[in-house]
Protein backbone atom coordinates (compact mmCIF):
# COMPACT_ATOMS: atom_id res chain seq x y z
CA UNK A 1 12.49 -22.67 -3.38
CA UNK A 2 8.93 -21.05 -3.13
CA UNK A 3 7.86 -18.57 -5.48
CA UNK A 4 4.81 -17.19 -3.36
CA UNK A 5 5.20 -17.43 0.76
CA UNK A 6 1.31 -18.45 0.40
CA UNK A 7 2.97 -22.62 -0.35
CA UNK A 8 4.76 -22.36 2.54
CA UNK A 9 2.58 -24.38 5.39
CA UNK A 10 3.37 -23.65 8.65
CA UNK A 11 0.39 -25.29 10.40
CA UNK A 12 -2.32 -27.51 9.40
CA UNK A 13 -4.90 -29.01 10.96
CA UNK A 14 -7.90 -30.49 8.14
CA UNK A 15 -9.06 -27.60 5.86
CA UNK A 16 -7.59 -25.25 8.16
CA UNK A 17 -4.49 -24.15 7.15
CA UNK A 18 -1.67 -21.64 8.55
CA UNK A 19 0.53 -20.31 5.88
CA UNK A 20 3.62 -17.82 5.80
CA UNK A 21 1.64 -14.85 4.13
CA UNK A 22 -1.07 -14.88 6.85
CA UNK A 23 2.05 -15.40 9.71
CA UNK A 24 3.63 -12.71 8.72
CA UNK A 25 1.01 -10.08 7.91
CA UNK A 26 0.22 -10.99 11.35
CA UNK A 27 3.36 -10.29 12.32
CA UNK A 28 3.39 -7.03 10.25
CA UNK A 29 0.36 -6.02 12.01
CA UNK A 30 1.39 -6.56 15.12
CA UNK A 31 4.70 -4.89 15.30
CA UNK A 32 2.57 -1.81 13.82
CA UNK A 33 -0.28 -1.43 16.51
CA UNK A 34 2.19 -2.60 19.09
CA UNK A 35 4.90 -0.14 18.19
CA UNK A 36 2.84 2.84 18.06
CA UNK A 37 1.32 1.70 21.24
CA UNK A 38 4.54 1.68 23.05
CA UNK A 39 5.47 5.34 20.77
CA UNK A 40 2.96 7.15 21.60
CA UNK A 41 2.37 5.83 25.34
CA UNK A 42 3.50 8.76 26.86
CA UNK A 43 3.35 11.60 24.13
CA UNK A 44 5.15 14.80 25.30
CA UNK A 45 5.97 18.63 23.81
CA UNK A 46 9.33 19.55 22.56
CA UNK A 47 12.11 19.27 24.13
CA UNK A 48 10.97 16.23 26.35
CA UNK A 49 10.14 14.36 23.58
CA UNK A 50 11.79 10.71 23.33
CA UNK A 51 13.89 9.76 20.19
CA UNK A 52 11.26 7.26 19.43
CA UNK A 53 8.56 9.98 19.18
CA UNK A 54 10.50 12.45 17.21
CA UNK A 55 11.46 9.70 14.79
CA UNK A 56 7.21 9.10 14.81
CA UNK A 57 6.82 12.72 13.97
CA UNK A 58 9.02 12.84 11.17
CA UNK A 59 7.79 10.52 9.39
CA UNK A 60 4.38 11.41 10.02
CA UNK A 61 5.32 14.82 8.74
CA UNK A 62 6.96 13.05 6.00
CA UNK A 63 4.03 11.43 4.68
CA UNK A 64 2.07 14.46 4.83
CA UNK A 65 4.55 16.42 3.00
CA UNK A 66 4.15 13.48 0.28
CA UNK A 67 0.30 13.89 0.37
CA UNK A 68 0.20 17.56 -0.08
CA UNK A 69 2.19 17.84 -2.44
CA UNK A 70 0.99 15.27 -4.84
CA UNK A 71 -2.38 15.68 -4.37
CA UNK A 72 -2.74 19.62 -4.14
CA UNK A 73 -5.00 19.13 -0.85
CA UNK A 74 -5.46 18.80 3.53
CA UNK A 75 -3.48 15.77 3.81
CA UNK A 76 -5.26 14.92 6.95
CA UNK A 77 -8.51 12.91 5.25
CA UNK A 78 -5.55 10.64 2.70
CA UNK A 79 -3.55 9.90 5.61
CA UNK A 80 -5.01 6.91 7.84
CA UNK A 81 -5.37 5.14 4.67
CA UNK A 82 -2.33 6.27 2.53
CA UNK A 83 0.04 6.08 5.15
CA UNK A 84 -1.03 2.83 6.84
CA UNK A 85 -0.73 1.45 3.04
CA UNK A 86 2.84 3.06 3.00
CA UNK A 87 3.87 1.71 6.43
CA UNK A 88 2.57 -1.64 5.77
CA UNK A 89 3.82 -2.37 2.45
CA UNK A 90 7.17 -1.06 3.74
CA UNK A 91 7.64 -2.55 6.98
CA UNK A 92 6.65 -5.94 5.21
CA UNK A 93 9.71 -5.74 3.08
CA UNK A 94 12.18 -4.60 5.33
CA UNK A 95 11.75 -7.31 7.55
CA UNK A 96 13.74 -9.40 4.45
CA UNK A 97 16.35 -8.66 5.84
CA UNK A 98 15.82 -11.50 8.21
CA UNK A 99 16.64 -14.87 6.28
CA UNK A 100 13.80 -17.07 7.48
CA UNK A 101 10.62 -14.19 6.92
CA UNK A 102 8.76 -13.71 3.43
CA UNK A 103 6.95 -10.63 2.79
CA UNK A 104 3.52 -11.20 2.27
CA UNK A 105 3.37 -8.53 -0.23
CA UNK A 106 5.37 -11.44 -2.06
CA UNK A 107 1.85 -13.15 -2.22
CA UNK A 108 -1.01 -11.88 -5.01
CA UNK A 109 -3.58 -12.83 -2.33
CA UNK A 110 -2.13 -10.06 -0.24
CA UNK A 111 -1.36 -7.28 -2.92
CA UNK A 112 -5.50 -8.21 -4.36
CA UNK A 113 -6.36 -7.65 -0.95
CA UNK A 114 -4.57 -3.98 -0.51
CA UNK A 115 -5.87 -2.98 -4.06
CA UNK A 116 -9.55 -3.80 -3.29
CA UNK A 117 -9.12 -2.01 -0.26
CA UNK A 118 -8.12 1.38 -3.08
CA UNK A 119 -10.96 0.30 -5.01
CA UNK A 120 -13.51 0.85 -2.27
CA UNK A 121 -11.64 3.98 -1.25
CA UNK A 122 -11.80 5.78 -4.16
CA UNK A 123 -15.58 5.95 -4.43
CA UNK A 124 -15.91 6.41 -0.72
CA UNK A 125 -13.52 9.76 -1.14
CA UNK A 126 -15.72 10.30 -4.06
CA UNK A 127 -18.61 10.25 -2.56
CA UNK A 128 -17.63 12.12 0.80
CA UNK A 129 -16.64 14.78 -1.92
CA UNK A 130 -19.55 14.96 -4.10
CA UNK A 131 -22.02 12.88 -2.56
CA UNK A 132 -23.75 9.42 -4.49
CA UNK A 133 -25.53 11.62 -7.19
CA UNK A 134 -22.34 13.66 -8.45
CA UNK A 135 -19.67 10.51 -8.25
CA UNK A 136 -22.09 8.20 -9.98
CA UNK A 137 -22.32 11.31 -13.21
CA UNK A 138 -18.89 11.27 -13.58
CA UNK A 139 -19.03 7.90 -15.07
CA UNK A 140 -21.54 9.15 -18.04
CA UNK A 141 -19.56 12.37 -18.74
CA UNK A 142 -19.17 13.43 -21.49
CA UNK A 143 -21.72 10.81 -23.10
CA UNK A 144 -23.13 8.04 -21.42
CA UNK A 145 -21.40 5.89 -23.74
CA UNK A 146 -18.35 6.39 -21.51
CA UNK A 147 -19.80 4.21 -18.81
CA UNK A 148 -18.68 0.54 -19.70
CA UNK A 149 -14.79 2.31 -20.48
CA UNK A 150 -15.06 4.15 -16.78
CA UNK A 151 -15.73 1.01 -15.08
CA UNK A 152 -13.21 -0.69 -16.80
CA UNK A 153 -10.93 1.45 -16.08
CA UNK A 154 -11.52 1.64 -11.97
CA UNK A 155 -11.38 -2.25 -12.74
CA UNK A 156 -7.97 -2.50 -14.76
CA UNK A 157 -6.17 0.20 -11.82
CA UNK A 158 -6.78 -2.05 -9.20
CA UNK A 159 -5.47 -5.04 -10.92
CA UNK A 160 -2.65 -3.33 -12.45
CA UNK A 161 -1.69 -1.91 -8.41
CA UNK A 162 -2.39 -5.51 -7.09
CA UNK A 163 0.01 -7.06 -10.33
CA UNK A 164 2.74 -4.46 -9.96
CA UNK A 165 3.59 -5.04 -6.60
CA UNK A 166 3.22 -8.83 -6.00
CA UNK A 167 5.19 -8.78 -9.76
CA UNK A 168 8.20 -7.07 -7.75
CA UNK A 169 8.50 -8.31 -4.73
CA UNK A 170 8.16 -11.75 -5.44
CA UNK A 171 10.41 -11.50 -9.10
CA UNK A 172 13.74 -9.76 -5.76
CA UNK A 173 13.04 -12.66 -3.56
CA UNK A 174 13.14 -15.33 -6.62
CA UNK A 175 16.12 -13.70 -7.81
CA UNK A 176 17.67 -13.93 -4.38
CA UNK A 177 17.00 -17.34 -3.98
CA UNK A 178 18.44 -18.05 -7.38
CA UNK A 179 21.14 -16.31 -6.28
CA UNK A 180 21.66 -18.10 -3.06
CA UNK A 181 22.02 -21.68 -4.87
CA UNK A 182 24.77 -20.74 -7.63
CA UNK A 183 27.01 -18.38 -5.66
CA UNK A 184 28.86 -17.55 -2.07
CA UNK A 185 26.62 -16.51 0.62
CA UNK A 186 27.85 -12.57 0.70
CA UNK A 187 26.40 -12.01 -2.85
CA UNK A 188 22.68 -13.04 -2.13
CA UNK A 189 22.65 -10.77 1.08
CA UNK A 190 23.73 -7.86 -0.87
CA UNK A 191 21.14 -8.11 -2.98
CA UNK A 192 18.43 -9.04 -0.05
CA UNK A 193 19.51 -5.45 0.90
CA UNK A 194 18.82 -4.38 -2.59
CA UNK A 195 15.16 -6.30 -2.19
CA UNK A 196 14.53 -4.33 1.22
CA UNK A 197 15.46 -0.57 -0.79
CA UNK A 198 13.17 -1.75 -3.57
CA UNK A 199 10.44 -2.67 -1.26
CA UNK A 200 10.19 0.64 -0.07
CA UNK A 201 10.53 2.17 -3.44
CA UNK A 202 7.37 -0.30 -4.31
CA UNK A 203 5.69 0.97 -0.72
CA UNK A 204 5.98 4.45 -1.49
CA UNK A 205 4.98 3.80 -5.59
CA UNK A 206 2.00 1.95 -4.23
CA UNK A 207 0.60 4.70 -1.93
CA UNK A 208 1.36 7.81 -4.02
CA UNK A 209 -0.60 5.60 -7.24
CA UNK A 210 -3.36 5.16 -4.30
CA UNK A 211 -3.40 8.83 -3.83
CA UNK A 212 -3.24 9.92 -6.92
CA UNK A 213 -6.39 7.38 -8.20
CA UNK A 214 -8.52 9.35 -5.18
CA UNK A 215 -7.47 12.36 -5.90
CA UNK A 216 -7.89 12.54 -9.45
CA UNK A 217 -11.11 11.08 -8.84
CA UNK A 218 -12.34 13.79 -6.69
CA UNK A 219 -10.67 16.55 -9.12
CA UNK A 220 -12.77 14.90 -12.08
CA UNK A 221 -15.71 15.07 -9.95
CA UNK A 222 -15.59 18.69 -9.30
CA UNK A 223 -14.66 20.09 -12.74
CA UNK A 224 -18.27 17.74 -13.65
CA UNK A 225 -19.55 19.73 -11.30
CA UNK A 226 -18.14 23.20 -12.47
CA UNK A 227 -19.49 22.48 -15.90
CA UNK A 228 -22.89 21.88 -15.06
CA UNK A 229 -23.01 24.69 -12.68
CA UNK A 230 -21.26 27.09 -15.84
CA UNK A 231 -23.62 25.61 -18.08
């Protein structure tokens, strides 16, 4: 029983080594590009669209329902990286469902990896917003003794996103396999199923706390902004 799909070693050759968290985010990947590829091949107007397509749409306009409504604003900028976040993270846990595949979201290499990725993004949407000058005074207001508790803070959310979800994912799949080794087989798949719902849960938790980092960000930024201008 692994605890972390990163000690399971599907290939080696020296120092070069093939493990089940970079397998399967491959795999994750390419069932993304590949399956919008094939989607949106042949994109059409209502009412020729295919089922595939309208199922697309929906939860394209799903997402951006999500977006606006938690972060007051065009959802159109937050969703390449919100919603390939979301799809990733979620897609990466249903596949559980399938007895020999471990979600690399199951690995802290690959939850540190998505939470950097939030790091950099929320001073790149800062600065989009406000530009280097007005992101980089929001980290001295009020006082400029604020600035070593500001970066600490943009420090501590992206550990706390990268801890949460690796913390979950991999705590359902140990209990599964606990599961597996004391009791009849039908038990452990219900609660695989269970590990697939909360995946999702954790996908969609993990995108709207993405979201919600930028946008509060960029809010803070302009009410700087408002005060200086006011004062």
């Amino acid at each position: 029983m692994e605890i972390s799909p990163d000690n399971i070693i599907i290939w080696q050759w020296g120092f070069i080594v093939l493990n089940a968290t970079i397998l399967y985010t491959w795999l994750v990947m390419a069932i993304l590009v590949l399956g919008s590829w094939w989607v949106t091949r042949h994109l059409s107007v209502e009412p020729q669209m295919s089922p595939w397509q309208n199922g697309l749409e929906i939860i394209v306009n799903t997402i951006n329902t999500q977006i606006r409504g938690a972060a007051q604003q065009d959802p159109s900028k937050f969703l390449p990286l919100v919603g390939t976040l979301f799809l990733f993270i979620a897609l990466a846990n249903i596949l559980t469902i399938f007895p020999v595949y471990e979600s690399p979201a199951g690995s802290l290499s690959t939850t540190a990896a998505l939470a950097l990725w939030v790091f950099v993004a929320v001073p790149w949407f800062g600065i989009r917003n406000s530009g280097l000058k007005g992101y980089l005074k929001h980290f001295i207001q009020p006082s400029p003794f604020m600035l070593p508790f500001q970066i600490i803070s943009e420090i501590s959310r992206t550990i706390s996103l990268a801890v949460r979800l690796f913390g979950n994912v991999m705590s359902t799949s140990l209990l599964v396999a606990i599961l597996l080794s004391i009791v009849p087989l039908f038990f452990p798949a219900v609660m695989r199923i269970f590990g697939v719902l909360v995946g999702v849960i954790q996908a969609y938790v993990f995108a709207i706390l993405t979201l919600v980092y930028i946008a509060s960000g960029m809010q803070a930024q302009k009410q700087t902004q408002q005060h200086q201008e006011n004062g």
